[in-house]
Protein backbone atom coordinates (compact mmCIF):
# COMPACT_ATOMS: atom_id res chain seq x y z
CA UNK A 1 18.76 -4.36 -11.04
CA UNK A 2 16.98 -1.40 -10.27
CA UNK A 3 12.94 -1.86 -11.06
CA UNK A 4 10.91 1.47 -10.99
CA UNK A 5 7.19 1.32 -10.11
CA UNK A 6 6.15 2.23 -13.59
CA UNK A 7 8.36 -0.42 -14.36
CA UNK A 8 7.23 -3.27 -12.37
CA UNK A 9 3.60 -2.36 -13.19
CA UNK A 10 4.53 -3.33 -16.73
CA UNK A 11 5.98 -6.21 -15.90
CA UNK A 12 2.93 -7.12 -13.73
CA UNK A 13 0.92 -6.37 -16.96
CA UNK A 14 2.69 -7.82 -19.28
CA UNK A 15 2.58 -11.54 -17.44
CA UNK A 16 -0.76 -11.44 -17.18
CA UNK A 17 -1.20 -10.78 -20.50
CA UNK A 18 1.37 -13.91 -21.39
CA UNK A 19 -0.70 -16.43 -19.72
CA UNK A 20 -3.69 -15.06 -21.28
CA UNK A 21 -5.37 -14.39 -17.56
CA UNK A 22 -7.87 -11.32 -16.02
CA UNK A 23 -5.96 -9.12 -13.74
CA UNK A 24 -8.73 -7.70 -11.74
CA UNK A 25 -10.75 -11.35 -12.10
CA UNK A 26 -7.92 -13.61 -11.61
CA UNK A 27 -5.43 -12.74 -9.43
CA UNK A 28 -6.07 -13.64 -6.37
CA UNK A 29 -3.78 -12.07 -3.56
CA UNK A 30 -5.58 -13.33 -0.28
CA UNK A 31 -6.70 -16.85 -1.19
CA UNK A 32 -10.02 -15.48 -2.19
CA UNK A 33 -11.63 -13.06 0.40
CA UNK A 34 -10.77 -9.58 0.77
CA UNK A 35 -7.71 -8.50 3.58
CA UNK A 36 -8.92 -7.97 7.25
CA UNK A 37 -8.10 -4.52 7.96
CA UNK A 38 -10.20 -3.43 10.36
CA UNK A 39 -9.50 -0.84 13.32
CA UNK A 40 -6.78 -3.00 15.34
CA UNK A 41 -6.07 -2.44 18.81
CA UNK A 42 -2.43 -1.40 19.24
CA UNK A 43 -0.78 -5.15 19.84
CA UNK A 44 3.18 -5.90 21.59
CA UNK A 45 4.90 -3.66 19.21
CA UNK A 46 7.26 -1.10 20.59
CA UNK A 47 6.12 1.23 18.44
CA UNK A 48 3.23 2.21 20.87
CA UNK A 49 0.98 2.99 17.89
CA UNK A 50 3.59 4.66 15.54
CA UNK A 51 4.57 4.01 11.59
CA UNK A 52 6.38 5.43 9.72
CA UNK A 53 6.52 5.18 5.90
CA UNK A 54 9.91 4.03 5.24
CA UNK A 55 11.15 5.09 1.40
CA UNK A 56 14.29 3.55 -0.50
CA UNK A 57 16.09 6.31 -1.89
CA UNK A 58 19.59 4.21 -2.82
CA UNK A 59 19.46 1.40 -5.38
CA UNK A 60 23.25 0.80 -5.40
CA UNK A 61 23.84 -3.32 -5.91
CA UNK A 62 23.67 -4.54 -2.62
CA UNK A 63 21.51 -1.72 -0.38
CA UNK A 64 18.34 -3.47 0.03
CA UNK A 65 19.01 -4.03 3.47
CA UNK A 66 20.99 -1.23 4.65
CA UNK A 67 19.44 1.60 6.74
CA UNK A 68 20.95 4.39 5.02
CA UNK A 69 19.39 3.29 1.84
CA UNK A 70 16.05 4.72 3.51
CA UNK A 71 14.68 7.62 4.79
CA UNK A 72 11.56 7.90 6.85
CA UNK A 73 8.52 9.89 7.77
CA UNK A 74 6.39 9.94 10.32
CA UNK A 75 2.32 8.72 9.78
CA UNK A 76 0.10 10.97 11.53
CA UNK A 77 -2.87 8.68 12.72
CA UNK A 78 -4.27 10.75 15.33
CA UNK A 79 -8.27 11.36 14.74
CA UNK A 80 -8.85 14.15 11.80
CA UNK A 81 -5.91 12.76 9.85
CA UNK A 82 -5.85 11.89 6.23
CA UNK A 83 -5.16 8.35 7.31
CA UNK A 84 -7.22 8.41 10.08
CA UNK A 85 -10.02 9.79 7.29
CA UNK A 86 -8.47 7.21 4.95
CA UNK A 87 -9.32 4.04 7.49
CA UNK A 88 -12.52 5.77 8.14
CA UNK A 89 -13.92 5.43 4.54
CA UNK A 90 -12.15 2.08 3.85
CA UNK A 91 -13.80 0.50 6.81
CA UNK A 92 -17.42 1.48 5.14
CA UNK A 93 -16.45 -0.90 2.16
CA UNK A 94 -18.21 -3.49 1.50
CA UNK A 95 -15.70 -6.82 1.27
CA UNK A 96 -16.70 -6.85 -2.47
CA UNK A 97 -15.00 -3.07 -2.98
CA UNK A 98 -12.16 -3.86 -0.11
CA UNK A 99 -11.25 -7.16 -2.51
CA UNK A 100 -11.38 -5.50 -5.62
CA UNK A 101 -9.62 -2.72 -4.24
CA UNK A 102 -6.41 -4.31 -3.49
CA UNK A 103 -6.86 -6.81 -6.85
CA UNK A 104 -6.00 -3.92 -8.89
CA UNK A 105 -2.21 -2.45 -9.42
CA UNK A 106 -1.75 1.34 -8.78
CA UNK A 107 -3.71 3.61 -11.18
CA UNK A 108 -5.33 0.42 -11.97
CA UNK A 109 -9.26 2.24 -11.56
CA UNK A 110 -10.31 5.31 -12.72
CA UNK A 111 -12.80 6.41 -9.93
CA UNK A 112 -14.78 8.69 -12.29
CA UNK A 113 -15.75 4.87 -14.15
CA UNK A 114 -16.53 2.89 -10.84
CA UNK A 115 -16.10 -0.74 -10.92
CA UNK A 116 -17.95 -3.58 -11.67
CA UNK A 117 -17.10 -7.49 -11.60
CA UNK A 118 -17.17 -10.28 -13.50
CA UNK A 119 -21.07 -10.64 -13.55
CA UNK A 120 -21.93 -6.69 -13.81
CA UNK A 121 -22.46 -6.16 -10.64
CA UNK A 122 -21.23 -2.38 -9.43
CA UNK A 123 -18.99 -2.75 -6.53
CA UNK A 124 -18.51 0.60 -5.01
CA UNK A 125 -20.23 4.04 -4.75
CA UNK A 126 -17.71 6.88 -7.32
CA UNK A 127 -18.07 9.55 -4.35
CA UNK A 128 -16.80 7.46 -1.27
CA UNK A 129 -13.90 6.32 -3.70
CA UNK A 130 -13.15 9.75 -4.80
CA UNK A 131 -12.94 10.66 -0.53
CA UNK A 132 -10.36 8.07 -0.45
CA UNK A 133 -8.33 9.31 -2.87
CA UNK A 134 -8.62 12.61 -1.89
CA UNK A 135 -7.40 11.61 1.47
CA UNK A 136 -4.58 9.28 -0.37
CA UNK A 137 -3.18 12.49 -1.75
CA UNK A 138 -3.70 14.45 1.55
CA UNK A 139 -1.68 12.04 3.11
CA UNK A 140 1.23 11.86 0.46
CA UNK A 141 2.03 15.35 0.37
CA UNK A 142 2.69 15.17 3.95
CA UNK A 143 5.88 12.56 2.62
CA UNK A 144 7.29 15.28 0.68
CA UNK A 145 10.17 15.44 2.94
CA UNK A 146 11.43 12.25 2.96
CA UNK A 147 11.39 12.36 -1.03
CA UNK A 148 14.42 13.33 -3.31
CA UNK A 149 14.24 15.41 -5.81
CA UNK A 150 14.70 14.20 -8.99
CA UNK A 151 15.67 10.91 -8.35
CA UNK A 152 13.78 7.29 -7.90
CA UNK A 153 12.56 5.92 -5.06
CA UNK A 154 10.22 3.29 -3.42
CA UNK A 155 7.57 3.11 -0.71
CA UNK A 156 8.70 0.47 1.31
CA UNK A 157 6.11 -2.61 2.50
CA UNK A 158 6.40 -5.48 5.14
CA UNK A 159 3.06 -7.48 3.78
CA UNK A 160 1.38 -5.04 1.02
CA UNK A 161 1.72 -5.52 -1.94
CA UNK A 162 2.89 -9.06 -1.95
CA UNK A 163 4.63 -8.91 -5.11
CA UNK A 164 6.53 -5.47 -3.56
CA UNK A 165 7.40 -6.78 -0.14
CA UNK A 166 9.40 -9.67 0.61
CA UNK A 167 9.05 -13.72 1.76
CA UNK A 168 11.66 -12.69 4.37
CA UNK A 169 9.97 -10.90 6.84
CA UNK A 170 12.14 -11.02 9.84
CA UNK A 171 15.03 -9.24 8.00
CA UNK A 172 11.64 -6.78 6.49
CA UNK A 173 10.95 -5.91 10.32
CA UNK A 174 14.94 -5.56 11.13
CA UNK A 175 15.33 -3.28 8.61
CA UNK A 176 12.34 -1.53 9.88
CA UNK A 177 13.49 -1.07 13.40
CA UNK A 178 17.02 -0.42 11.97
CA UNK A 179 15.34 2.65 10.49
CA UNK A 180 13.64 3.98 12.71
CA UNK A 181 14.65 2.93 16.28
CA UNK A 182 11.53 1.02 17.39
CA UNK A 183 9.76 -2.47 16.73
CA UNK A 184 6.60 -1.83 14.86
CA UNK A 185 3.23 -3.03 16.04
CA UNK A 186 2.30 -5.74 13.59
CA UNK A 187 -1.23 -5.58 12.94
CA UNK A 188 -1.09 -1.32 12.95
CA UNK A 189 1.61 -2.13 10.12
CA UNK A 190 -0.65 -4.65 8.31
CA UNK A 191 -3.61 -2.10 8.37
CA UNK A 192 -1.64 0.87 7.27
CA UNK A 193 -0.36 -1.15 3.96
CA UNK A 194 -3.72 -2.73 3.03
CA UNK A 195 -5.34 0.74 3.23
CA UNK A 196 -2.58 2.52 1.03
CA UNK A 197 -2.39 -0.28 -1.33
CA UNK A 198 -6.53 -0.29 -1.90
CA UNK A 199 -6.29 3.77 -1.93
CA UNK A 200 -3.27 3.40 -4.60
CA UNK A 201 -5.43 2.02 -7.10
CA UNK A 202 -6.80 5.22 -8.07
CA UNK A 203 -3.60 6.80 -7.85
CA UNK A 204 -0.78 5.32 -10.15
């Protein structure tokens, strides 16, 4: 069955509201500390410091795994980028903002509001967030190409979002390869998804 975003962040919502739990104060994605996504240097990957955002454009029953499901585009992360600006100004977080960050669903904070947690305490600065998202939508426009028109589609993830990716991560990274005709560096993967999931809570 076919699951839109919008979709799946109501069903998201809507369990959490069944078992009577917080969102932001509850769930707990990383066993408790925020994700380690600082700067990594390039690792055995083939990808020699490449990613590229893969998006599922083809929901037939059964497509999941097959390569023409997906298009691609490339991820600029040379320096001046909006990524490279992105990992910038998500590397000044403190853990506390980095955590709550990637607690919340997309859209899930209003950066004009800020954010504070379960004791009051404010957890980040509204004008660094704001940068972020500014650079978050920088960086999207530059996927326009590899989006139809008029139709659905997904951003495809290896580790981030849990709940979007999949426990099967070797057939994840085959797919990936299968796409796009190199084996992705790991850790530049797992950076790249914790810093667009974090920036895509401002940006639903």
């Amino acid at each position: 069955m076919k699951i839109t975003r919008k979709q799946l962040r109501k069903l998201i919502l809507r369990e959490f509201k069944f078992t009577g739990q917080s969102f932001v104060d509850d769930l707990d994605l990383l066993g408790g500390g925020p994700p380690p996504a600082e700067a990594q240097e390039p690792g055995d990957g083939g990808g020699g410091g490449k990613v590229h955002q893969l998006v599922r454009v083809n929901f037939d029953p059964g497509s999941e795994f097959n390569p023409s499901a997906y298009t691609k585009t490339p991820i600029d992360m040379s320096p001046g980028s909006p990524f490279d600006r992105m990992r910038e100004i998500y590397n000044s977080f403190s853990n506390n903002t980095k955590n709550a960050l990637y607690q919340m669903f997309p859209g899930g904070i209003d950066p004009e509001d800020g954010y504070e947690d379960a004791e009051g305490n404010f957890i980040f600065d509204q004008d660094m967030v704001w940068e972020l998202r500014s650079a978050y939508t920088d960086l999207l426009n530059t996927m326009d190409a590899a989006l139809p028109d008029g139709r659905d589609y997904e951003y495809f993830t290896i580790y981030h979002p849990p709940y979007a990716s999949g426990e099967d991560k070797m057939k994840l990274f085959n797919l990936y390869r299968s796409v796009t005709g190199y084996t992705p560096d790991e850790d530049l993967i797992n950076e790249y998804e914790i810093i667009m999931h974090s920036a895509s809570a401002m940006f639903g």
